[in-house]
N, C-alpha and C. Protein backbone atom coordinates (compact mmCIF):
# COMPACT_ATOMS: atom_id res chain seq x y z
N UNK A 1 -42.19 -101.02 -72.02
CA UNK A 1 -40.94 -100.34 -71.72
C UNK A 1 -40.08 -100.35 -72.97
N UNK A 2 -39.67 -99.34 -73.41
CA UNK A 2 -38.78 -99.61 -74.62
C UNK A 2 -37.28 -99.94 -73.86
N UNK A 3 -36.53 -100.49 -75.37
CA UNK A 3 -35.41 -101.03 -74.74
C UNK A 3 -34.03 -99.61 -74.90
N UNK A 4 -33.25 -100.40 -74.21
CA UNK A 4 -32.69 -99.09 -73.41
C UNK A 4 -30.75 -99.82 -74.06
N UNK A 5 -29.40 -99.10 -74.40
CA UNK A 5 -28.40 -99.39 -74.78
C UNK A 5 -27.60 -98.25 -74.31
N UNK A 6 -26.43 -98.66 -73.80
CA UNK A 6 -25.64 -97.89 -73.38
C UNK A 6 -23.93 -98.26 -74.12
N UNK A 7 -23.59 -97.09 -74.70
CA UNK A 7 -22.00 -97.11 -75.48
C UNK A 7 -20.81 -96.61 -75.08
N UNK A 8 -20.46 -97.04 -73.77
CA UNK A 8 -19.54 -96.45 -73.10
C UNK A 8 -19.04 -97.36 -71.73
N UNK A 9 -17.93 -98.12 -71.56
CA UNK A 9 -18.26 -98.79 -69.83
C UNK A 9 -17.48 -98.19 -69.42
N UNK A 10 -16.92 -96.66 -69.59
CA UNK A 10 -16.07 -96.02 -68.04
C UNK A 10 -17.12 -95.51 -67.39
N UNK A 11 -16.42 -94.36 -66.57
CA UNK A 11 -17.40 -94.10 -65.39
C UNK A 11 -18.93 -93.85 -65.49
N UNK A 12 -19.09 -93.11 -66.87
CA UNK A 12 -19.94 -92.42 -67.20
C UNK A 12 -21.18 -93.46 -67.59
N UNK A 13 -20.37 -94.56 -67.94
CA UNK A 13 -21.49 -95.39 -68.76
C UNK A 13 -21.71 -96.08 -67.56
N UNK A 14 -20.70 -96.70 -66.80
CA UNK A 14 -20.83 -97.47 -65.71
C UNK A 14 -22.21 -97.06 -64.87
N UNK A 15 -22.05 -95.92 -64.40
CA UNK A 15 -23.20 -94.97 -63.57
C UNK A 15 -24.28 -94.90 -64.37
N UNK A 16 -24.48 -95.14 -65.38
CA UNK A 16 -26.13 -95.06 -66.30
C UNK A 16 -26.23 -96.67 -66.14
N UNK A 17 -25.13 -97.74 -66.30
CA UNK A 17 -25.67 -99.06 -66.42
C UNK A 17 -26.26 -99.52 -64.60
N UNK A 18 -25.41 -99.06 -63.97
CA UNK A 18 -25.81 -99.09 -62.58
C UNK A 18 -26.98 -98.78 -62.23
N UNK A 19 -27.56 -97.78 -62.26
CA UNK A 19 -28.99 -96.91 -62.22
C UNK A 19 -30.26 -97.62 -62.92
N UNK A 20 -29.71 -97.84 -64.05
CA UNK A 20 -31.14 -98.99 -64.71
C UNK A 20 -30.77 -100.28 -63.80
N UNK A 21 -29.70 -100.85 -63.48
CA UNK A 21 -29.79 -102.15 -62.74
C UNK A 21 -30.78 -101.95 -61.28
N UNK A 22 -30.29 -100.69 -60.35
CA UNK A 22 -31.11 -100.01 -59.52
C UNK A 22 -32.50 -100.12 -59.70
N UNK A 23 -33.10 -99.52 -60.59
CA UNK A 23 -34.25 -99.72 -61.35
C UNK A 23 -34.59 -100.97 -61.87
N UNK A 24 -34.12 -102.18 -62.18
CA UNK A 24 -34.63 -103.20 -62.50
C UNK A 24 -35.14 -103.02 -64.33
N UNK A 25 -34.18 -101.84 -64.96
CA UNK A 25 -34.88 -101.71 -66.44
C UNK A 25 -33.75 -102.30 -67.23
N UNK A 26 -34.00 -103.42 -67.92
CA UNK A 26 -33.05 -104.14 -68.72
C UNK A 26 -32.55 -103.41 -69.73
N UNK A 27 -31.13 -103.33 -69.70
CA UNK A 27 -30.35 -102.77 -70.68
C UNK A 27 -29.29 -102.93 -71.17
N UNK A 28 -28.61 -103.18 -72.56
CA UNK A 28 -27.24 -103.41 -72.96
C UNK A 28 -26.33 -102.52 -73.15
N UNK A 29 -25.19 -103.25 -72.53
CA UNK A 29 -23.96 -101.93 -72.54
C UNK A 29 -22.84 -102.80 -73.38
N UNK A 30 -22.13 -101.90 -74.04
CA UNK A 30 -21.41 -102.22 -75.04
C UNK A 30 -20.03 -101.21 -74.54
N UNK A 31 -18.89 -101.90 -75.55
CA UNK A 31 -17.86 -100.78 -75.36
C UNK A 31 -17.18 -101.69 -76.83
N UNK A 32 -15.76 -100.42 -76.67
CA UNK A 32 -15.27 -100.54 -77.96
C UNK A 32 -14.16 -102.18 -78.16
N UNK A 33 -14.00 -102.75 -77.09
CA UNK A 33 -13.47 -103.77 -76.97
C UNK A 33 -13.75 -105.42 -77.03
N UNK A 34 -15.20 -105.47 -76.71
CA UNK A 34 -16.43 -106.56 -77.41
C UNK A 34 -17.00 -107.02 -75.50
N UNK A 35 -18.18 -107.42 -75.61
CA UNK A 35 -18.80 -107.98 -74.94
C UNK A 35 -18.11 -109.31 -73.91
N UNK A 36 -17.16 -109.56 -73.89
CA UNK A 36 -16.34 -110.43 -73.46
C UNK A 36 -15.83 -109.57 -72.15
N UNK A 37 -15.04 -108.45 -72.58
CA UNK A 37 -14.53 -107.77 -71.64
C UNK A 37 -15.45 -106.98 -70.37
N UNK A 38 -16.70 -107.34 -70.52
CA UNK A 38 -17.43 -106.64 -69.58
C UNK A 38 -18.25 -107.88 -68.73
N UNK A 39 -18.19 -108.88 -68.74
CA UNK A 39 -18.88 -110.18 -68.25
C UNK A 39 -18.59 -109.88 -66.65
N UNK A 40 -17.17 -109.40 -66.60
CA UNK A 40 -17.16 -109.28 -65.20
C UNK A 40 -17.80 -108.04 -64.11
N UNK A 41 -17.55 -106.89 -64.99
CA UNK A 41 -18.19 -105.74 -64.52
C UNK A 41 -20.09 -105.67 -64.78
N UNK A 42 -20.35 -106.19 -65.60
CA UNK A 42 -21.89 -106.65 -65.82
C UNK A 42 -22.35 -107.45 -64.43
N UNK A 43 -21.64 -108.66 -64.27
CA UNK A 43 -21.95 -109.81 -63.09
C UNK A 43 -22.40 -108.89 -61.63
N UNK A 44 -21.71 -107.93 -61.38
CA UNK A 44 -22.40 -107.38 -60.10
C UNK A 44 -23.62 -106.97 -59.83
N UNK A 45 -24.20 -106.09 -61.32
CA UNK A 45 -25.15 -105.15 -61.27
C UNK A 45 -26.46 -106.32 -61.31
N UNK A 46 -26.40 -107.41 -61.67
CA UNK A 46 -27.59 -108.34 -61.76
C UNK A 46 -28.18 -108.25 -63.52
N UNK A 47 -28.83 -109.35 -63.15
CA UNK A 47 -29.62 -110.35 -64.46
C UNK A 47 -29.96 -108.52 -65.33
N UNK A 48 -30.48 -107.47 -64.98
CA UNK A 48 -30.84 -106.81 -65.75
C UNK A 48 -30.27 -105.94 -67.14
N UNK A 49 -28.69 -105.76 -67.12
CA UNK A 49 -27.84 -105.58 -67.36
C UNK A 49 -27.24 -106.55 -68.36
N UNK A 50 -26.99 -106.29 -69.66
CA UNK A 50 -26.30 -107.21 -70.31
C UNK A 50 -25.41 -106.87 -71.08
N UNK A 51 -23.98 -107.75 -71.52
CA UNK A 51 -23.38 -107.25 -72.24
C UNK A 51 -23.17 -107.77 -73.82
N UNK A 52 -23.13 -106.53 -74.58
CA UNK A 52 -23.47 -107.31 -76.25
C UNK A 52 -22.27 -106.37 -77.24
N UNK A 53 -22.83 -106.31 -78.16
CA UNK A 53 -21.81 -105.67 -79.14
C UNK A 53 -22.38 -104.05 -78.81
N UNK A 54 -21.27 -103.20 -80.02
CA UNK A 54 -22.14 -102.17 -80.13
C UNK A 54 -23.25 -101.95 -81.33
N UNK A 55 -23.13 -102.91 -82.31
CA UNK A 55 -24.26 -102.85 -83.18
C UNK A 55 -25.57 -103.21 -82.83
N UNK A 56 -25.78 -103.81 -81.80
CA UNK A 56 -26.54 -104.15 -80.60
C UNK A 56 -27.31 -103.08 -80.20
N UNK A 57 -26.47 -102.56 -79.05
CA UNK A 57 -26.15 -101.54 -78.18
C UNK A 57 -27.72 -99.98 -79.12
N UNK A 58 -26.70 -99.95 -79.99
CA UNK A 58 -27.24 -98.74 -81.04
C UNK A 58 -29.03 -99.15 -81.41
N UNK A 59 -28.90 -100.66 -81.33
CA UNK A 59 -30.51 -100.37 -82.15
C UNK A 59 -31.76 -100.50 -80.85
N UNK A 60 -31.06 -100.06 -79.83
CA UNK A 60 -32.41 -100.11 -78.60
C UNK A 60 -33.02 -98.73 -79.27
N UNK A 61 -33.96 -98.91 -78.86
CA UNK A 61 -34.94 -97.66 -78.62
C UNK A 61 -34.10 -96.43 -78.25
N UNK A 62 -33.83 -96.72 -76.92
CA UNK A 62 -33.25 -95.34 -75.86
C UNK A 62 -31.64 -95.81 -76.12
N UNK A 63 -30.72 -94.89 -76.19
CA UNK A 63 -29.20 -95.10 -76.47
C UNK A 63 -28.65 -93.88 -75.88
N UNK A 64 -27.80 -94.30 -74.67
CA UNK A 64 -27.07 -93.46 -74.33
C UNK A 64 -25.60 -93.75 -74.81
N UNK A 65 -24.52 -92.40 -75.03
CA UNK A 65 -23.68 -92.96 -75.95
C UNK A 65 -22.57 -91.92 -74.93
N UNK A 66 -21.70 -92.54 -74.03
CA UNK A 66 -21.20 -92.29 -72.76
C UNK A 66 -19.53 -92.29 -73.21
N UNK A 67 -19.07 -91.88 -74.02
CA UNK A 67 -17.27 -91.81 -74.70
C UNK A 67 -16.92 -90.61 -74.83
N UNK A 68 -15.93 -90.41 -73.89
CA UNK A 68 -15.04 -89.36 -74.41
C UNK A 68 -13.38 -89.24 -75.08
């Protein structure tokens, strides 16, 4: 499975990090504020879901990039 990063935690990113949690496909979501601020919104979706930087974020394989 390649690895999978998401750059955005409003709605848009929220709903792509949700969907891989759904799926059980591990993936990091990042936003512009640091990995701290998402511990809580991460904690629901389960273990698959993690939160990291965005320099992180950028070097998965698959990168969705969810900011407007």
């Amino acid at each position: 499975m390649k690895s999978v990063g998401t750059i955005g935690a409003g709605q848009i990113g929220s709903a792509i990090a949700q969907q891989l949690a759904r799926l059980n496909i591990e993936a990091t979501l990042a936003n512009s504020r640091g990995p701290e601020t998402l511990r809580d919104q991460i904690r629901q979706w389960g273990p698959s879901i993690k939160a990291d930087t965005r320099e992180d974020a950028v070097a998965k394989d698959i990168v969705f990039v969810a900011m407007l």
